[in-house]
Protein backbone atom coordinates (compact mmCIF):
# COMPACT_ATOMS: atom_id res chain seq x y z
CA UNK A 1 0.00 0.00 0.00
CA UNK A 2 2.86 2.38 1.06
CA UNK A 3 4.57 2.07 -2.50
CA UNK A 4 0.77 2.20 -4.61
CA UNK A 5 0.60 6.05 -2.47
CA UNK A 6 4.32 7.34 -2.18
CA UNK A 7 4.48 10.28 -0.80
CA UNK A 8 0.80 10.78 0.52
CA UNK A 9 -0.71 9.66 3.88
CA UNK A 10 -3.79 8.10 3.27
CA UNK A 11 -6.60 6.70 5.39
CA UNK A 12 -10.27 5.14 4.60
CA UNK A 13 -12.69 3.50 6.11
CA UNK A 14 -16.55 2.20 5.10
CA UNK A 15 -19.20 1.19 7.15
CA UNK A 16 -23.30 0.80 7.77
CA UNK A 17 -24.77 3.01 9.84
CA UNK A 18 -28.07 2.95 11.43
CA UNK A 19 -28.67 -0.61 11.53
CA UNK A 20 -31.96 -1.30 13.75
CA UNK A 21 -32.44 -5.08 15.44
CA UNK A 22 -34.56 -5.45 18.02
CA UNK A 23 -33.82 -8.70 20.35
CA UNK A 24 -35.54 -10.65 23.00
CA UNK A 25 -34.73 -13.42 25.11
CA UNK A 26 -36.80 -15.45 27.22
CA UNK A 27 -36.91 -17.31 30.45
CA UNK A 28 -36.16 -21.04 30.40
CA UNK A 29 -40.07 -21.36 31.36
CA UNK A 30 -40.66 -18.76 28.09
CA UNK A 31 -43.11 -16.39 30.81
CA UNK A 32 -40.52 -13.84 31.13
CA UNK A 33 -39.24 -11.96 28.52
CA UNK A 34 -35.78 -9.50 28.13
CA UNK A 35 -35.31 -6.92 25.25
CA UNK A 36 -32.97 -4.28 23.85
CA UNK A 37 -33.27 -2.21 20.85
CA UNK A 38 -30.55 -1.62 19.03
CA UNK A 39 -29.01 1.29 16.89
CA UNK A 40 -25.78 0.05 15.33
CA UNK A 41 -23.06 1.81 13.00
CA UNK A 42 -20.02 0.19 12.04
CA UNK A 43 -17.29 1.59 10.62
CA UNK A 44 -13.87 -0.61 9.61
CA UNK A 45 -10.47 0.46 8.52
CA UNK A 46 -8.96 -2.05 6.34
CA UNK A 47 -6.05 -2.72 3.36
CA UNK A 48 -8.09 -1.79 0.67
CA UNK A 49 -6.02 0.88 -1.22
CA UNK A 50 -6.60 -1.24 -4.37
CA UNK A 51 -10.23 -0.04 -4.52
CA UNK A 52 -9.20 3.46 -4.97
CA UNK A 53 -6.30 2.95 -7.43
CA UNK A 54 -6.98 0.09 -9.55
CA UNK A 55 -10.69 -0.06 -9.44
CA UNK A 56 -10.25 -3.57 -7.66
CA UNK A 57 -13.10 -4.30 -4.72
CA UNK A 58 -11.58 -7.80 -3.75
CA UNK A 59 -10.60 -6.71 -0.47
CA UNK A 60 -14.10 -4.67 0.66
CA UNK A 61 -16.03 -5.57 3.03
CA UNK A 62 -19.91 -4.75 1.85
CA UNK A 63 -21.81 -2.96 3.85
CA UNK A 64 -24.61 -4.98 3.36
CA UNK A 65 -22.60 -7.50 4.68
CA UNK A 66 -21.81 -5.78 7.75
CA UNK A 67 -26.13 -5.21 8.46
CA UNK A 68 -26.58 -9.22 7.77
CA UNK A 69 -23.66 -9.44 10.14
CA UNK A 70 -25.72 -7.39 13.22
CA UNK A 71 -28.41 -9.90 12.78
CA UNK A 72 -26.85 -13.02 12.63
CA UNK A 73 -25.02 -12.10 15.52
CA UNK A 74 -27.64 -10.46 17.53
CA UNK A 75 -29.30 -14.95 16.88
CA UNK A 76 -26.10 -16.18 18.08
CA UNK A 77 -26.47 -14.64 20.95
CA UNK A 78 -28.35 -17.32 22.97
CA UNK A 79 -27.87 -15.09 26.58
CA UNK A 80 -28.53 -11.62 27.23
CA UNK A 81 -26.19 -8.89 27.23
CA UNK A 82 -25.56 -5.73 27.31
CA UNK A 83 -24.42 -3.24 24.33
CA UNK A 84 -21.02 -2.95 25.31
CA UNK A 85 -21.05 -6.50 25.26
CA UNK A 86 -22.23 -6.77 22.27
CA UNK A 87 -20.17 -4.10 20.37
CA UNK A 88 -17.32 -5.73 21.09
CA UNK A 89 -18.20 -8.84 20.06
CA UNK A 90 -18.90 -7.71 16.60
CA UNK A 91 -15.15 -5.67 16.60
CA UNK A 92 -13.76 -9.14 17.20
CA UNK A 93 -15.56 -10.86 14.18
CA UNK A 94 -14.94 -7.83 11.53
CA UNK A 95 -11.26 -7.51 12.78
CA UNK A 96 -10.41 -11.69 13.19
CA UNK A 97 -12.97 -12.81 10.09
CA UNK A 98 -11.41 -10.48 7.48
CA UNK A 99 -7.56 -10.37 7.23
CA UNK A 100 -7.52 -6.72 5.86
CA UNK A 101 -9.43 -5.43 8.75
CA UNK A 102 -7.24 -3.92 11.51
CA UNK A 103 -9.60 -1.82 13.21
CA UNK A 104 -13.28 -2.14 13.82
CA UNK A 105 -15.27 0.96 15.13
CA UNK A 106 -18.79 -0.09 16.30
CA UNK A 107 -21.34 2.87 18.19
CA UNK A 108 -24.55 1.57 19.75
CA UNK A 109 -27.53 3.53 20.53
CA UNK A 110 -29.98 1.63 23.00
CA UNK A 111 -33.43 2.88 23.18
CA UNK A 112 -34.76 3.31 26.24
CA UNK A 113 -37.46 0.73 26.61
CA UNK A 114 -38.45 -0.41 30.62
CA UNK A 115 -40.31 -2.67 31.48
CA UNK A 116 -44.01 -1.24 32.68
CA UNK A 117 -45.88 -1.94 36.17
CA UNK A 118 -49.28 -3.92 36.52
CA UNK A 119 -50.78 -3.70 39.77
CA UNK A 120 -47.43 -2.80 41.34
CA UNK A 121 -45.73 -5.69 39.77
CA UNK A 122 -43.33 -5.74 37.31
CA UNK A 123 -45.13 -6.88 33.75
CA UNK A 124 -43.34 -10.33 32.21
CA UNK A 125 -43.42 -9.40 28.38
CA UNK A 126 -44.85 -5.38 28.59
CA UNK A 127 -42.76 -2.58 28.27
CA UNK A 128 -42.72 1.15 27.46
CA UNK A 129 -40.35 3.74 26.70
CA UNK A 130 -38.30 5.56 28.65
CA UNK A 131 -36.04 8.65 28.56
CA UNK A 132 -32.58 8.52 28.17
CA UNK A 133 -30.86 6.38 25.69
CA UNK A 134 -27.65 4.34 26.48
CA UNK A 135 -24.64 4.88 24.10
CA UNK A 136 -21.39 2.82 23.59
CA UNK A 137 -18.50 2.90 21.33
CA UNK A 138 -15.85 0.19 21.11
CA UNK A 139 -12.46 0.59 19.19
CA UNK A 140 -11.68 -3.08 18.05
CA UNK A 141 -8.24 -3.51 17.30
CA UNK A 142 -6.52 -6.48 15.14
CA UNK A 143 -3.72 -6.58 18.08
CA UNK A 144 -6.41 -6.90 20.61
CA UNK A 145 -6.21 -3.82 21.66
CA UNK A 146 -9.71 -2.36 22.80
CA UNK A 147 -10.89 1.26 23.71
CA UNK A 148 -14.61 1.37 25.36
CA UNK A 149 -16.38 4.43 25.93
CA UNK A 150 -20.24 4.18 27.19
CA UNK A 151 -22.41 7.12 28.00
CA UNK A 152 -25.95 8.43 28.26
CA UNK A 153 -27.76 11.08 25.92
CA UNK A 154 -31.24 12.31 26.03
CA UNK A 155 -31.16 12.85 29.73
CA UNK A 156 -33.80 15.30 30.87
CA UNK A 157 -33.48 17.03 34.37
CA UNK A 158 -35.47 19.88 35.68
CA UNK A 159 -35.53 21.35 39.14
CA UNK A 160 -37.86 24.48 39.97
CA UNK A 161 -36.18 26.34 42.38
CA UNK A 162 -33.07 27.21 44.57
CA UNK A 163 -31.22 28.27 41.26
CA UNK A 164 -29.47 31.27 40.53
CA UNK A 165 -27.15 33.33 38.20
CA UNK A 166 -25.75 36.09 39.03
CA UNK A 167 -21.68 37.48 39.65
CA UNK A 168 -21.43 37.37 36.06
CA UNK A 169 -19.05 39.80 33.45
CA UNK A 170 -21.46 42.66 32.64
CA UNK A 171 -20.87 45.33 29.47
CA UNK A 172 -22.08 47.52 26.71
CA UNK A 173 -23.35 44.23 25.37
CA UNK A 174 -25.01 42.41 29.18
CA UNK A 175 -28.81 43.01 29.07
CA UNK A 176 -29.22 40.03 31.29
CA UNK A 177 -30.45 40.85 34.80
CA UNK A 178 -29.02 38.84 37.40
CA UNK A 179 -31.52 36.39 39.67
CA UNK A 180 -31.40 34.33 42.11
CA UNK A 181 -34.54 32.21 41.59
CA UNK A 182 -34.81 30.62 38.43
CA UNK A 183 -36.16 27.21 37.09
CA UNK A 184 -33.28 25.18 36.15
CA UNK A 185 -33.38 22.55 33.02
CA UNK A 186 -31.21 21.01 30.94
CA UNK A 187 -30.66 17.61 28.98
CA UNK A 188 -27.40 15.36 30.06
CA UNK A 189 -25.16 13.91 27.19
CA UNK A 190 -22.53 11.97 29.28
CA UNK A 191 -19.77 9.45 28.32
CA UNK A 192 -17.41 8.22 30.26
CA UNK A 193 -13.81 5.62 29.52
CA UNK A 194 -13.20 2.13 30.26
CA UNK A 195 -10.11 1.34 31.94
CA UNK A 196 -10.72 1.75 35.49
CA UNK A 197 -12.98 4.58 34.63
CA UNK A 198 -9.95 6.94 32.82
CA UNK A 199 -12.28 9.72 31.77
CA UNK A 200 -15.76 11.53 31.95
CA UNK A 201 -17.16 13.90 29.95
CA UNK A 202 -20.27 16.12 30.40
CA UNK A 203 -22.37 18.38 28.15
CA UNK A 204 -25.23 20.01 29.84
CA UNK A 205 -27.31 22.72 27.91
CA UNK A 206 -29.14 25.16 30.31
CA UNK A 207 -32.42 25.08 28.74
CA UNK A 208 -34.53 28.51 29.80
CA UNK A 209 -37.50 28.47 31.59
CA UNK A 210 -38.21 32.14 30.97
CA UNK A 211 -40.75 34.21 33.38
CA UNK A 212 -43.92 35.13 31.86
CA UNK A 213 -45.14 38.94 32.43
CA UNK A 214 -47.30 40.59 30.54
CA UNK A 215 -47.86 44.76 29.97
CA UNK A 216 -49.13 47.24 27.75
CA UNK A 217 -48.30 50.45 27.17
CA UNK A 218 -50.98 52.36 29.31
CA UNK A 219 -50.94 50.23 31.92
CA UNK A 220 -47.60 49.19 33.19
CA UNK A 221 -47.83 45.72 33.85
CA UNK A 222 -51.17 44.24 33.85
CA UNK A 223 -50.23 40.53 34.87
CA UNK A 224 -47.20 39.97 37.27
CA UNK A 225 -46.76 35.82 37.45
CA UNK A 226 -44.22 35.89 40.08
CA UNK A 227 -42.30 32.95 39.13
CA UNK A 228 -44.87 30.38 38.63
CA UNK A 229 -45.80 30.64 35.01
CA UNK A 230 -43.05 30.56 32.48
CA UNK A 231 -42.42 29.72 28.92
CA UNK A 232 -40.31 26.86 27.90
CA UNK A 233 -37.77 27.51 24.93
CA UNK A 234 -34.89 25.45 23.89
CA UNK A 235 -33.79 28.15 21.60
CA UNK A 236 -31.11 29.73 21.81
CA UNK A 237 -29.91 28.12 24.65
CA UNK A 238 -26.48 28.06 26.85
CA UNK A 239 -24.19 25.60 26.27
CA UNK A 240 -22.37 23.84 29.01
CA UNK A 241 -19.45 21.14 28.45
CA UNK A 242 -16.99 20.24 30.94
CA UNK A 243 -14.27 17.03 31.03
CA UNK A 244 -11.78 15.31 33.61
CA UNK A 245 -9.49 12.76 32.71
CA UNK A 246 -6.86 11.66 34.87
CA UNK A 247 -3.40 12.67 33.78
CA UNK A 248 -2.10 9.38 32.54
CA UNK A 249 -5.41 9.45 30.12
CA UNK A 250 -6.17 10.76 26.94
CA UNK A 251 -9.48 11.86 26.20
């Protein structure tokens, strides 16, 4: 490959993305059942140089292949597990199964689906959806060499009260009064790295909750809600991002 590109530093990769599979398992008795539902994207870095230079495919993987993979392996899969679990047991195939695979990238998506409440017990085959989805990404490598990062998205929290903001920089430009009451909302996208845990990472929007009053001209304010009617608006919002990693890590 190195002589076919002298002089240039080239890197490719191909994948599927947004493969769906739904999977359930059952209890030995069949009464009980477990499932997960699945987004997967795959993306593998291979020796493949010849389908760019000589018009010669013999060493790609299809993607199409790659969705009939999820599936088959999602059946083999006789036991539950989880998506981590799961994502790295389809790096292992792509990157042991073809010799001109050296890395594997695989990202899972779980939707949130729980498992709903009859009477105060626990439904065996009923479910509904939840909030937060649960994200994982794992780094397959040839060498055996594996990088897993998991993480939650979609997290809604709210809290209305005992929130403030004020202290801030204030110039020509500030119009912002400062408060110390305020609804506080925002929605979590957390991920965090496998080793012992080596890093976390945080993004937290602060989604407004603004104060409703309403005046007119002649008469000064007509309707004064005092913090208890507000209106909801995710745009524009702040944005919020913050990581540690501990000094031997890279993020």
């Amino acid at each position: 490959m190195a002589k076919e590109l002298e002089g240039f530093n080239f890197e490719q990769r191909h994948g599927k993305a947004r493969v769906r599979v739904g999977r359930v398992w059952r209890s030995k008795d069949g009464c009980r059942h477990f499932m997960v539902e699945w987004n997967v994207n795959i993306s593998l870095l291979s020796n493949c140089v010849a389908a760019y230079v000589r018009d010669d495919n013999s060493d790609i993987v299809a993607t199409d292949t790659m969705k009939n993979t999820v599936y088959v392996k999602a059946k083999e899969c006789s036991e539950q597990l989880s998506a981590e679990e799961f994502a790295i047991l389809l790096g292992k195939h792509f990157t042991s199964f073809y010799p001109q695979v050296f890395t594997a990238i695989v990202k899972i998506v779980e939707k949130p689906w729980e498992r709903i409440s009859v009477n105060g017990q626990p439904h065996e085959h009923g479910f509904k959806l939840g909030s937060e989805k649960h994200t994982t990404e794992a780094i397959v490598q040839k060498s055996g060499v594996l990088q897993l990062t998991s993480g939650v998205e979609g997290l809604s929290l709210l809290k209305t009260t005992q929130s403030g903001f004020e202290g801030f920089i204030r110039d020509k430009y500030t119009a912002l009064p400062e408060t110390r009451e305020r609804m506080l909302a925002t929605e979590v996208t957390a991920s965090w790295r496998f080793g012992d845990i080596s890093s976390v990472k945080l993004k937290m929007p602060n989604i407004h909750f603004l104060p409703v009053n309403i005046s007119s001209k002649d008469h000064g304010s007509i309707v004064k809600f005092n913090d208890d009617v507000y209106l909801p608006t995710d745009e524009p919002h702040g944005s919020i991002e913050a990581s540690l990693s501990r000094f031997w890590s890279k993020m």
